[in-house]
Protein backbone atom coordinates (compact mmCIF):
# COMPACT_ATOMS: atom_id res chain seq x y z
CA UNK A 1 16.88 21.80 12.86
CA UNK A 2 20.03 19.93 12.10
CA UNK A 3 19.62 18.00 15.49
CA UNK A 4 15.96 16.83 14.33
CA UNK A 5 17.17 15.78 11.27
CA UNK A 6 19.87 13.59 12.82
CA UNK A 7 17.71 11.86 15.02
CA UNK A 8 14.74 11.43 12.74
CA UNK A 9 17.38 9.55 10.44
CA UNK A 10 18.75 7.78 13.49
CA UNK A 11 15.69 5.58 14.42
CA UNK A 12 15.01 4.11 11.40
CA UNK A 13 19.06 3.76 10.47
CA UNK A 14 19.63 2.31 13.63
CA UNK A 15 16.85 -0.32 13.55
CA UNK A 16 18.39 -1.07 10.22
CA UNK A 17 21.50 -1.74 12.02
CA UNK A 18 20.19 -3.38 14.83
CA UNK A 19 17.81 -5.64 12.63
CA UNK A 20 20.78 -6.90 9.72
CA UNK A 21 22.95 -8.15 12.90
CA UNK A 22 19.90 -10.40 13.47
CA UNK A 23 18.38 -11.26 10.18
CA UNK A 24 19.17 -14.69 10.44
CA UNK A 25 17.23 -18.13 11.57
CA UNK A 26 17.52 -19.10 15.21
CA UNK A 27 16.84 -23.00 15.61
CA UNK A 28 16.41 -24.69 18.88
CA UNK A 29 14.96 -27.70 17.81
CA UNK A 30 11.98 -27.97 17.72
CA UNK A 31 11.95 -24.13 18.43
CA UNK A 32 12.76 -21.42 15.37
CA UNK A 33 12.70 -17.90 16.39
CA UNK A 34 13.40 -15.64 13.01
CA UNK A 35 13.36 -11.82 12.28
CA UNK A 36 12.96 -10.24 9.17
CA UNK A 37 11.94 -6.53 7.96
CA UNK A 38 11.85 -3.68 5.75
CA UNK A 39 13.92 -0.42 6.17
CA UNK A 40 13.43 2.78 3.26
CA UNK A 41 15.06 6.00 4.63
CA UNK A 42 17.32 8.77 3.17
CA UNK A 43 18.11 12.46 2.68
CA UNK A 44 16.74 15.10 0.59
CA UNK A 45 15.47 18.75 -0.55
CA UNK A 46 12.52 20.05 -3.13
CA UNK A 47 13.72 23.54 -4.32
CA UNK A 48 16.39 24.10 -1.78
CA UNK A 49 14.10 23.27 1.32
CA UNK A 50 12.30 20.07 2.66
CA UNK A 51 11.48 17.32 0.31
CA UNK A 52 7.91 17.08 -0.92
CA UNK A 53 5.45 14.23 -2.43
CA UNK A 54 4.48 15.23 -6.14
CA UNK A 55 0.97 14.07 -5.86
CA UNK A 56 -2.39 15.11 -7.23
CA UNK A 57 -5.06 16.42 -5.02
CA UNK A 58 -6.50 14.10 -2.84
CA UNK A 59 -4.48 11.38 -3.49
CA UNK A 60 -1.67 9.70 -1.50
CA UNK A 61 -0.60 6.80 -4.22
CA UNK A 62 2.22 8.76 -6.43
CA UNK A 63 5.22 6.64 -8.71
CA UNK A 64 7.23 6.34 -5.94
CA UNK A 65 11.19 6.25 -6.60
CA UNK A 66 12.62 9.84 -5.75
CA UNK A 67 8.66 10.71 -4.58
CA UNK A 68 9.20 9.59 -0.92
CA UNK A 69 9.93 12.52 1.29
CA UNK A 70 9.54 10.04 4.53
CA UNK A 71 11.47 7.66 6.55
CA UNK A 72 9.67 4.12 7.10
CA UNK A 73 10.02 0.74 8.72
CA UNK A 74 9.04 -2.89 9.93
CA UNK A 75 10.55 -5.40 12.45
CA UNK A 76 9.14 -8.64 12.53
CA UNK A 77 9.56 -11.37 15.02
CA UNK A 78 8.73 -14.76 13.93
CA UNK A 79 8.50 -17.91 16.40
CA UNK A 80 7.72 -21.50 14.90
CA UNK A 81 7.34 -24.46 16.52
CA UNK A 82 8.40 -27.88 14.43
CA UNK A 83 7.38 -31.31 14.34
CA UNK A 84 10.12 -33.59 13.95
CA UNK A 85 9.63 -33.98 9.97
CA UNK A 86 10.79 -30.30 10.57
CA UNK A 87 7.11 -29.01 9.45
CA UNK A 88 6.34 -25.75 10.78
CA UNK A 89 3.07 -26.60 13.35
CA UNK A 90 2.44 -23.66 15.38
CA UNK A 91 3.62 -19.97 14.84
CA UNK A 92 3.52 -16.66 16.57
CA UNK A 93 4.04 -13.52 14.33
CA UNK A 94 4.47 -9.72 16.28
CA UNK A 95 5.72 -6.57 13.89
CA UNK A 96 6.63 -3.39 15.05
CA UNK A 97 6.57 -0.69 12.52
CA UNK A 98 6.86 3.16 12.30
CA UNK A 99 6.34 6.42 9.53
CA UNK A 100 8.31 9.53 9.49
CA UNK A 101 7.31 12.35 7.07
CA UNK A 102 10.55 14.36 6.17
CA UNK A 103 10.62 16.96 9.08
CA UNK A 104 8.32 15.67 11.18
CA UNK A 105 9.53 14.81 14.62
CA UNK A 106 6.87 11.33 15.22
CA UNK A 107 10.34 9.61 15.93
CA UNK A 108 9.60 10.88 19.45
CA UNK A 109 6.70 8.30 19.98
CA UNK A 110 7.51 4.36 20.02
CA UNK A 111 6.85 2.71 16.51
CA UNK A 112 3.08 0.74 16.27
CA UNK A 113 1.88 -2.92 16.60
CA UNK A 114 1.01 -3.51 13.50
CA UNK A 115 0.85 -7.53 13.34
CA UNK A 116 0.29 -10.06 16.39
CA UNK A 117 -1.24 -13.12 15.65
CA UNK A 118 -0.68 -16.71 15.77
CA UNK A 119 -1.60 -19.80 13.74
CA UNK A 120 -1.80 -23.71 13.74
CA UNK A 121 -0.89 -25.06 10.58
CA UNK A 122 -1.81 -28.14 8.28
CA UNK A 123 -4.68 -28.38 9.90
CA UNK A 124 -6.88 -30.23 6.98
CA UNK A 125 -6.67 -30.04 3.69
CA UNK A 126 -2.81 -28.05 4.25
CA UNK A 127 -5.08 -25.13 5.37
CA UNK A 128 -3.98 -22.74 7.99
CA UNK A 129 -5.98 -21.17 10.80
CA UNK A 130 -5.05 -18.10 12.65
CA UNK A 131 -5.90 -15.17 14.79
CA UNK A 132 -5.07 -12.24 15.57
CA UNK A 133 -4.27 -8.65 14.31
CA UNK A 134 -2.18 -9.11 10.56
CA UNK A 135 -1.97 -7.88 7.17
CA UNK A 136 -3.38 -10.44 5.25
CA UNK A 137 -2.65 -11.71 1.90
CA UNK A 138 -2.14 -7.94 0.71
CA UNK A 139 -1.63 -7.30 -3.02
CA UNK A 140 0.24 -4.11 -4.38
CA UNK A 141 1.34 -2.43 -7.53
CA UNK A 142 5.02 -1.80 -6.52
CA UNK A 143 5.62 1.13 -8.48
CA UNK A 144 2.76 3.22 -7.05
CA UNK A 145 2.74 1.44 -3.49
CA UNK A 146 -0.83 1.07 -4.53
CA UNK A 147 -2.25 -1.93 -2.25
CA UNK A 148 -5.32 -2.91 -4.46
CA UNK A 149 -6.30 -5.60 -2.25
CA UNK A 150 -5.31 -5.10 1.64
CA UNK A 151 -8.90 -6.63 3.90
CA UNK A 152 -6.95 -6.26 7.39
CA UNK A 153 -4.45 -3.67 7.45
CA UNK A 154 -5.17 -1.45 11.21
CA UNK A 155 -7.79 -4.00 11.98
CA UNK A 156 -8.24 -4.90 15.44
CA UNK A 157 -9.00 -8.61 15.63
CA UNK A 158 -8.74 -11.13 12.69
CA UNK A 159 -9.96 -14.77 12.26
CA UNK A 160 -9.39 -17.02 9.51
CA UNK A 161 -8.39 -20.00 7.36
CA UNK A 162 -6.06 -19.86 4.36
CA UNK A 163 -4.25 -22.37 1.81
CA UNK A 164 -7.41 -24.89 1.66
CA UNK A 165 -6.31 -27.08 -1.08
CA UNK A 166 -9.22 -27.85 -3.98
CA UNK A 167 -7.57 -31.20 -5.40
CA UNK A 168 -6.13 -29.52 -9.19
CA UNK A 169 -8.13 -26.24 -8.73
CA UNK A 170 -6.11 -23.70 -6.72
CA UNK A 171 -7.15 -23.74 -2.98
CA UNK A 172 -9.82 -21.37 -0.22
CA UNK A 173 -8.68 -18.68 1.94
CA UNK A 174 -11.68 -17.38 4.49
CA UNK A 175 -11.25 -14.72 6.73
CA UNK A 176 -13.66 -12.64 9.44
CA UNK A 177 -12.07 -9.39 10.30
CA UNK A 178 -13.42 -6.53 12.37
CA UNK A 179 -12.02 -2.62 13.02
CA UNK A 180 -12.60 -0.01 15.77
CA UNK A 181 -13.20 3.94 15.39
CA UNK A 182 -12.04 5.57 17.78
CA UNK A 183 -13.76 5.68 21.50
CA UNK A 184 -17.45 5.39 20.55
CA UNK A 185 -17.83 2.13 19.72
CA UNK A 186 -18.81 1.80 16.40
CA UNK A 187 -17.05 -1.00 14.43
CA UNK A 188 -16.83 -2.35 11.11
CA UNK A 189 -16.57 -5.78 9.89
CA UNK A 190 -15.65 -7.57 7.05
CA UNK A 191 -16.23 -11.13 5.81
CA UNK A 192 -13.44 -12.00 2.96
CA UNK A 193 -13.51 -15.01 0.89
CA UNK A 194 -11.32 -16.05 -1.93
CA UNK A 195 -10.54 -18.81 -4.22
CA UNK A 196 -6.85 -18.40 -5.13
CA UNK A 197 -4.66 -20.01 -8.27
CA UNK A 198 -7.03 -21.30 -10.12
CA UNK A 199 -5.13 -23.01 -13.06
CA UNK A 200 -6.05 -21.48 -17.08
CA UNK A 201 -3.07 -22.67 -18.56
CA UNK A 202 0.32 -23.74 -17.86
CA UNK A 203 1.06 -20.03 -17.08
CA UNK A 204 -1.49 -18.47 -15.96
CA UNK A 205 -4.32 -18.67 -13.17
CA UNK A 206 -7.26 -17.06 -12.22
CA UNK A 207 -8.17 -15.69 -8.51
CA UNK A 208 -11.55 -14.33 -7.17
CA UNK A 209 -12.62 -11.96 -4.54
CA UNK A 210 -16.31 -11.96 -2.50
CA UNK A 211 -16.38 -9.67 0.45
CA UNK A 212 -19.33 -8.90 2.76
CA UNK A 213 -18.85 -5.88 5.13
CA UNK A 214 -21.12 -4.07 7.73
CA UNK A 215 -20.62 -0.37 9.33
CA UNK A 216 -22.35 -0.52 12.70
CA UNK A 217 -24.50 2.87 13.68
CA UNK A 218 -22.33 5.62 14.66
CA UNK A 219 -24.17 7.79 17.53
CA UNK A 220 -22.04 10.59 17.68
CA UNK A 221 -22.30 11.07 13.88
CA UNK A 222 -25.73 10.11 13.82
CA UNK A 223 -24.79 7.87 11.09
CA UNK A 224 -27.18 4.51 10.32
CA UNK A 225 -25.83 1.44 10.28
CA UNK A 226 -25.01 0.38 6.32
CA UNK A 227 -24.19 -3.14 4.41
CA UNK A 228 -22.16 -3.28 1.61
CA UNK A 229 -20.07 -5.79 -0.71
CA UNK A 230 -16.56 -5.87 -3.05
CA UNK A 231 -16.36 -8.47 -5.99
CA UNK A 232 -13.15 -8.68 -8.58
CA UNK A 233 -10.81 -11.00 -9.52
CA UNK A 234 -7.42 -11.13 -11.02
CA UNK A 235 -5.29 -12.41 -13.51
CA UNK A 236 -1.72 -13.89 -12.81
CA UNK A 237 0.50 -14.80 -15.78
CA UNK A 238 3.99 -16.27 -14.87
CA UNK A 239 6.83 -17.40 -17.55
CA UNK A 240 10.35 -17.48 -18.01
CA UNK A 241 11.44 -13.26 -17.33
CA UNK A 242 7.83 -12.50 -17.33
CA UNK A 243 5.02 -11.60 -14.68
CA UNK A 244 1.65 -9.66 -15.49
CA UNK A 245 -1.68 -9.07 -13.48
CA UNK A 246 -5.00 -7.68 -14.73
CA UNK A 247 -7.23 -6.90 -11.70
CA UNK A 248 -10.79 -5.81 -11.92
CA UNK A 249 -13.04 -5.28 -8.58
CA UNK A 250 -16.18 -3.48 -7.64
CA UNK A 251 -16.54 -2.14 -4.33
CA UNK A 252 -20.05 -1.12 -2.86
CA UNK A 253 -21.08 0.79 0.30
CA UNK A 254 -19.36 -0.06 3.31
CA UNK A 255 -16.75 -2.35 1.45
CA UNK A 256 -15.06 1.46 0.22
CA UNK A 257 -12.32 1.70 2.65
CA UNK A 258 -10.50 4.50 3.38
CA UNK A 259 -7.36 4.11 1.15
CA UNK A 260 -5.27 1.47 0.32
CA UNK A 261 -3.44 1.11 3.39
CA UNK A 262 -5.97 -0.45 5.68
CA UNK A 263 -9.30 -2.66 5.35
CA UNK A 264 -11.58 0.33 7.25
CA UNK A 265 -15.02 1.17 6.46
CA UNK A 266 -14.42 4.71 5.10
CA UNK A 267 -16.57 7.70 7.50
CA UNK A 268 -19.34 9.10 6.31
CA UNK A 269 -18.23 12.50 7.40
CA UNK A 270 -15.06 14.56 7.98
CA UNK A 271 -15.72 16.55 10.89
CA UNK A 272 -19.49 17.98 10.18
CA UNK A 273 -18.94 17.45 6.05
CA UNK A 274 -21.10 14.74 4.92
CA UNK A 275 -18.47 12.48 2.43
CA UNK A 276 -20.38 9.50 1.59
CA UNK A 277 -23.54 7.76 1.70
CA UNK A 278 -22.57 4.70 1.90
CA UNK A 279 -26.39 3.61 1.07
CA UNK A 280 -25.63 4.64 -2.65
CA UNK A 281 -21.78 4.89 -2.61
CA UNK A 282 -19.26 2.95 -4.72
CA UNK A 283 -16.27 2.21 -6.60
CA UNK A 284 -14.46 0.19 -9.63
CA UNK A 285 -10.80 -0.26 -9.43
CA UNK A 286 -8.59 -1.62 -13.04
CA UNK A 287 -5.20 -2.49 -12.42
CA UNK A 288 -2.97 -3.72 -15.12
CA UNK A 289 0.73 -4.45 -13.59
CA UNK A 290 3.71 -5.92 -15.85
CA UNK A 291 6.98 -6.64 -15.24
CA UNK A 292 9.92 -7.91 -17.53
CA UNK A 293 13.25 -8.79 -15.95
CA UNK A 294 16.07 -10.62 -17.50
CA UNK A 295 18.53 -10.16 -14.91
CA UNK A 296 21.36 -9.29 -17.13
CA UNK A 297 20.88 -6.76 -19.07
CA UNK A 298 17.17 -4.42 -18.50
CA UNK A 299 14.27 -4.92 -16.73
CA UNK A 300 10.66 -2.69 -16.68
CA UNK A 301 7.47 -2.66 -14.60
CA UNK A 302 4.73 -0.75 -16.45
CA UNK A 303 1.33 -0.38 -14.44
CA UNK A 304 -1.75 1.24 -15.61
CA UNK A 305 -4.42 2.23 -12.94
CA UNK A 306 -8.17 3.14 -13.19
CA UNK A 307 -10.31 4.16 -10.49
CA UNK A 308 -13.95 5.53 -10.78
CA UNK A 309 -14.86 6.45 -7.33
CA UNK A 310 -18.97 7.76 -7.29
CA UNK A 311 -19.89 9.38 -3.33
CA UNK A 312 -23.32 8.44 -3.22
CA UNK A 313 -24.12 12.02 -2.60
CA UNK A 314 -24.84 15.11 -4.99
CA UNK A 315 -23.11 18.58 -4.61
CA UNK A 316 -25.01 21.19 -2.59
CA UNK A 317 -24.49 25.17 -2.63
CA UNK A 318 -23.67 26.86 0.79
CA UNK A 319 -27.38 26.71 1.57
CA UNK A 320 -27.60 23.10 1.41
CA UNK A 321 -29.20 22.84 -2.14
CA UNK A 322 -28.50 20.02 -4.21
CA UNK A 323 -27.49 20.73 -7.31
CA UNK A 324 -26.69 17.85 -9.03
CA UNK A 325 -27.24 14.06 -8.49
CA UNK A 326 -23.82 12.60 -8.14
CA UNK A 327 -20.31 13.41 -6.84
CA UNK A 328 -17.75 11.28 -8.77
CA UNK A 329 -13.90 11.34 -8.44
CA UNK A 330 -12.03 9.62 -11.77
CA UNK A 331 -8.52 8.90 -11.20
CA UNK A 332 -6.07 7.42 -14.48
CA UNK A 333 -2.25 6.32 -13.61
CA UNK A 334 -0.30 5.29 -16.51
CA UNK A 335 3.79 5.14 -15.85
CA UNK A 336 7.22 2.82 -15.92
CA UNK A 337 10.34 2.19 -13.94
CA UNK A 338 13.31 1.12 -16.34
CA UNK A 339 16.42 -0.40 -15.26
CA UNK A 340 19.53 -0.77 -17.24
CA UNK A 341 21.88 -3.23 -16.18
CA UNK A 342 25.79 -2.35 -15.93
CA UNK A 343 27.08 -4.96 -13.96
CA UNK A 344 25.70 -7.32 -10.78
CA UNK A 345 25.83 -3.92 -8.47
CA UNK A 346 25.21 -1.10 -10.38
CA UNK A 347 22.25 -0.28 -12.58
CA UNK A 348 20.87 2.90 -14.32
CA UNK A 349 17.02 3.41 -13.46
CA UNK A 350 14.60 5.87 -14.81
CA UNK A 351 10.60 6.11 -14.09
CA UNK A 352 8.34 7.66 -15.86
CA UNK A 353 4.65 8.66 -15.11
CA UNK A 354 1.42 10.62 -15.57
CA UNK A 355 -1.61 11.11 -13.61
CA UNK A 356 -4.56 12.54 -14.34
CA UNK A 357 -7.56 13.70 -11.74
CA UNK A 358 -10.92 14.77 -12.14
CA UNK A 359 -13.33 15.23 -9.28
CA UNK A 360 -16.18 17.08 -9.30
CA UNK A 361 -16.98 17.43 -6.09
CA UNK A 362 -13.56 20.42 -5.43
CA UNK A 363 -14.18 20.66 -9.52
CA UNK A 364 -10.70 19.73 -9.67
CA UNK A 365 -9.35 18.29 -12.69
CA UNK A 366 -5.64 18.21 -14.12
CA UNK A 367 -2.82 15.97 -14.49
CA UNK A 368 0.65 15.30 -13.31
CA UNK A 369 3.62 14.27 -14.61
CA UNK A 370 6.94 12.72 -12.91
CA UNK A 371 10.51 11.66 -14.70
CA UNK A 372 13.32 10.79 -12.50
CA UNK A 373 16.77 9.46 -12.72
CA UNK A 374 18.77 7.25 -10.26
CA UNK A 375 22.21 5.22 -10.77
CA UNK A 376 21.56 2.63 -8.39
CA UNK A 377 24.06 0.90 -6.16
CA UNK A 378 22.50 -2.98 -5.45
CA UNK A 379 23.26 -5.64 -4.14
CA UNK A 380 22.39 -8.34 -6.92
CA UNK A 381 20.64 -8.46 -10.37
CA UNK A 382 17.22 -8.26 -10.41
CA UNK A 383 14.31 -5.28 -10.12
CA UNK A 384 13.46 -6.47 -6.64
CA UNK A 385 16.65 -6.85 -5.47
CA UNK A 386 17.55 -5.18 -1.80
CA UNK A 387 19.26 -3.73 -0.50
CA UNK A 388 19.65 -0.63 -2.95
CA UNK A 389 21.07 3.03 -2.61
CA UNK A 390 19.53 5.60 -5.05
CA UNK A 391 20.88 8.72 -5.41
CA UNK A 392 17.83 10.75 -7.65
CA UNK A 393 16.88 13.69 -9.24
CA UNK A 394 13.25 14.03 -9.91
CA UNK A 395 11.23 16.64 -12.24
CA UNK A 396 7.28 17.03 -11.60
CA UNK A 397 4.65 19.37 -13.53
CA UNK A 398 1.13 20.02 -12.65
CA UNK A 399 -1.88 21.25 -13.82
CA UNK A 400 -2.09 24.91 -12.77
CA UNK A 401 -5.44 23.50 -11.20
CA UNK A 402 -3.23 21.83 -8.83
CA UNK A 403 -1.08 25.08 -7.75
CA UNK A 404 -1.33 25.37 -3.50
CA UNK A 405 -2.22 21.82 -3.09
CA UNK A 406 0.38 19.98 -4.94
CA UNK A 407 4.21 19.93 -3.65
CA UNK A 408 3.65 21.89 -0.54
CA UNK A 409 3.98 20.37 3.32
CA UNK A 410 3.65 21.51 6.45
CA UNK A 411 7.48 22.10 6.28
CA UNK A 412 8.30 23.40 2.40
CA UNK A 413 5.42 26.21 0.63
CA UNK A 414 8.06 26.71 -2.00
CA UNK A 415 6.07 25.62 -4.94
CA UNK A 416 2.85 27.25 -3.31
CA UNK A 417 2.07 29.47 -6.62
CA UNK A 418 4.05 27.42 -8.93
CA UNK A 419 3.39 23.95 -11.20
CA UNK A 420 6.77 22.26 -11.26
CA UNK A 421 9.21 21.86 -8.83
CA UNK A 422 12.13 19.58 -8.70
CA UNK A 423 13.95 17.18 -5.85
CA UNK A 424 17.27 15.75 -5.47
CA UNK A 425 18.45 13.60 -2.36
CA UNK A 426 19.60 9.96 -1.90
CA UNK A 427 17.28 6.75 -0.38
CA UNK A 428 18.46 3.65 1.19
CA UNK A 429 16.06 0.90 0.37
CA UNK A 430 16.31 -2.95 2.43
CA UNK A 431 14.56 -5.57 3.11
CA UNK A 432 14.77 -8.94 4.38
């Protein structure tokens, strides 16, 4: 066990390593070659055994510091070539990355392709066009790792145009992306348009979201093919120590994904159980993200998270009868990460935060609360300053709905019968 600990840390630790020696610009002129990343990896125990995730049922966004029993990591390669007013004409992007839950031994298989695409740049207007397999333009609540907006995470070919300036009104981003389940060819695709930063005031803008997705017939699942839509928009306000975003958007059919780590058409099944009908399925997501941070003395991010989630299905009994019309899922986040500032390298952080599920398809419902403490060691003022070491102790509570399903792995059933456990370890967190 101590051996597969070791080299579980290694990988990631040693890309780390590996990756710092390079982070740097290479320039050849007219050639750049660059390589930047993201490294989070540590050590830790829940109860005396394996660390665990305090998350509620059928959920995999949690508040995150001292809640990530996992070692993770990107390398990205970066080529540019430059005109001779040194403005970046051509690129080539390719990113390696791999996940490690604590105990796990997937540091035996080589880390995934996760981005390789290329683009010409300035092509009218300032606009971009590329191609290829990329995350694009993803947006995230930090403090939950909650990626409200993320079209073309996993996808397997991308094309698109982004950074069309509108003369005083913000500028077009267009993108046609399409994904691939498994061996039996069925695909989905997903049309994604956006008009980004347009101006309100002096401090804040406005950005909209139209997508247009389609779920090709699925033989094997004898699933039809469905149609389906997202609309939102969001609300950027920037000044002085100040950021905030309000996000509203309304997902229907085969625009639900399956989380918030890739662009996907969620299945209609998991293995013979019918999930969704994505005919009648949808969802409405409310984010609400703030952040204050003098960089001197304290800085907060505060997020509040809503998420109505309705199946498209009703419940049945084990005889197939429907008994009601609807299976819903409600999901309410509500939390904070506080930082107290000591000096330029060391800071006293503390995050705070309750979740509450109800979901009446499992009739599950409860709540979850999460405090913990960390004296961080970083490297500069600032909340998103990296890199940072975080020794933590964390203290969870759930619902004794949630007993058997919440803290438990395939590697620690400590808390199997109980509704509070409590972890203690240290994380390295980089990037660059």
């Amino acid at each position: 066990m101590k051996k597969k600990t070791f080299t579980t840390l290694g990988l990631p630790l040693l890309l780390m390593v590996g990756s710092l020696c390079y982070s740097q610009k290479f320039n050849f002129n007219p050639h750049e070659l660059s390589i930047n990343g993201y490294i989070r990896t540590g050590i830790g125990g829940t109860d005396g055994n394996q660390m665990v995730n305090f998350t509620t049922p059928e959920n995999i966004h949690k508040f995150r510091m001292g809640n990530e029993a996992n070692h993770y990591g990107e390398l990205q390669l970066n080529y540019r070539y430059k005109n001779k007013d040194s403005v970046n004409m051509y690129e080539v992007t390719y990113m390696m990355a791999k996940f490690i839950p604590y105990g796990g031994d997937d540091y035996k298989q080589f880390p995934q392709t996760t981005q390789l695409y290329g683009k010409i740049n300035n092509v009218v207007r300032n606009a971009n066009l590329w191609i290829g397999k990329r995350y694009y333009d993803r947006r995230n609540s930090e403090l939950l790792d909650y990626f409200w907006l993320n079209s073309a995470q996993n996808s397997q070919v991308g094309i698109g145009m982004e950074n069309y300036k509108i003369k005083n009104s913000g500028n077009l981003n267009a993108a046609f992306i399409r994904f691939k389940y498994g061996n039996n060819d069925s695909h989905s695709y997903v049309t994604d348009l956006r008009y980004l930063d347009i101006p309100v005031s002096e401090h804040s803008k406005i950005n909209l979201l139209g997508q247009y997705s389609i779920k090709t017939e699925n033989e094997i699942e004898d699933t039809p093919k469905s149609f389906g839509y997202a609309v939102g928009g969001w609300w950027t306000y920037s000044k002085k120590n100040i950021t905030h975003t309000s996000t509203i958007i309304f997902r229907k059919g085969s625009s639900i994904t399956d989380n918030f780590y890739t662009g996907k058409t969620v299945s209609d099944f998991t293995g013979r159980k019918r999930m969704y009908n994505l005919d009648h399925a949808n969802s409405l997501d409310i984010i609400n993200n703030f952040v204050y941070d003098d960089k001197r003395r304290h800085a907060i991010q505060a997020s509040l998270t809503y998420q109505y989630k309705d199946f498209g299905i009703g419940n049945t009994n084990e005889n197939g009868v429907v008994l009601d019309n609807k299976v819903a899922k409600n999901w309410v986040s509500i939390g904070f990460r506080y930082l107290y500032y000591i000096n330029k390298h060391f800071n006293l952080a503390v995050e705070a935060g309750n979740d509450y599920m109800k979901d009446n398809r499992s009739a599950i419902e409860g709540s979850l609360q999460k405090v913990t403490f960390s004296p961080q060691i970083s490297w500069d003022y600032g909340y998103y300053s990296r890199p940072v070491v975080r020794p933590f102790i964390t203290y969870a509570h759930w619902s004794d709905s949630f007993m058997g399903i919440t803290g438990v792995s395939d590697f620690n059933t400590r808390l199997l019968n109980k509704n509070h456990g409590i972890s203690y370890g240290l994380q390295l967190e980089i990037w660059w």
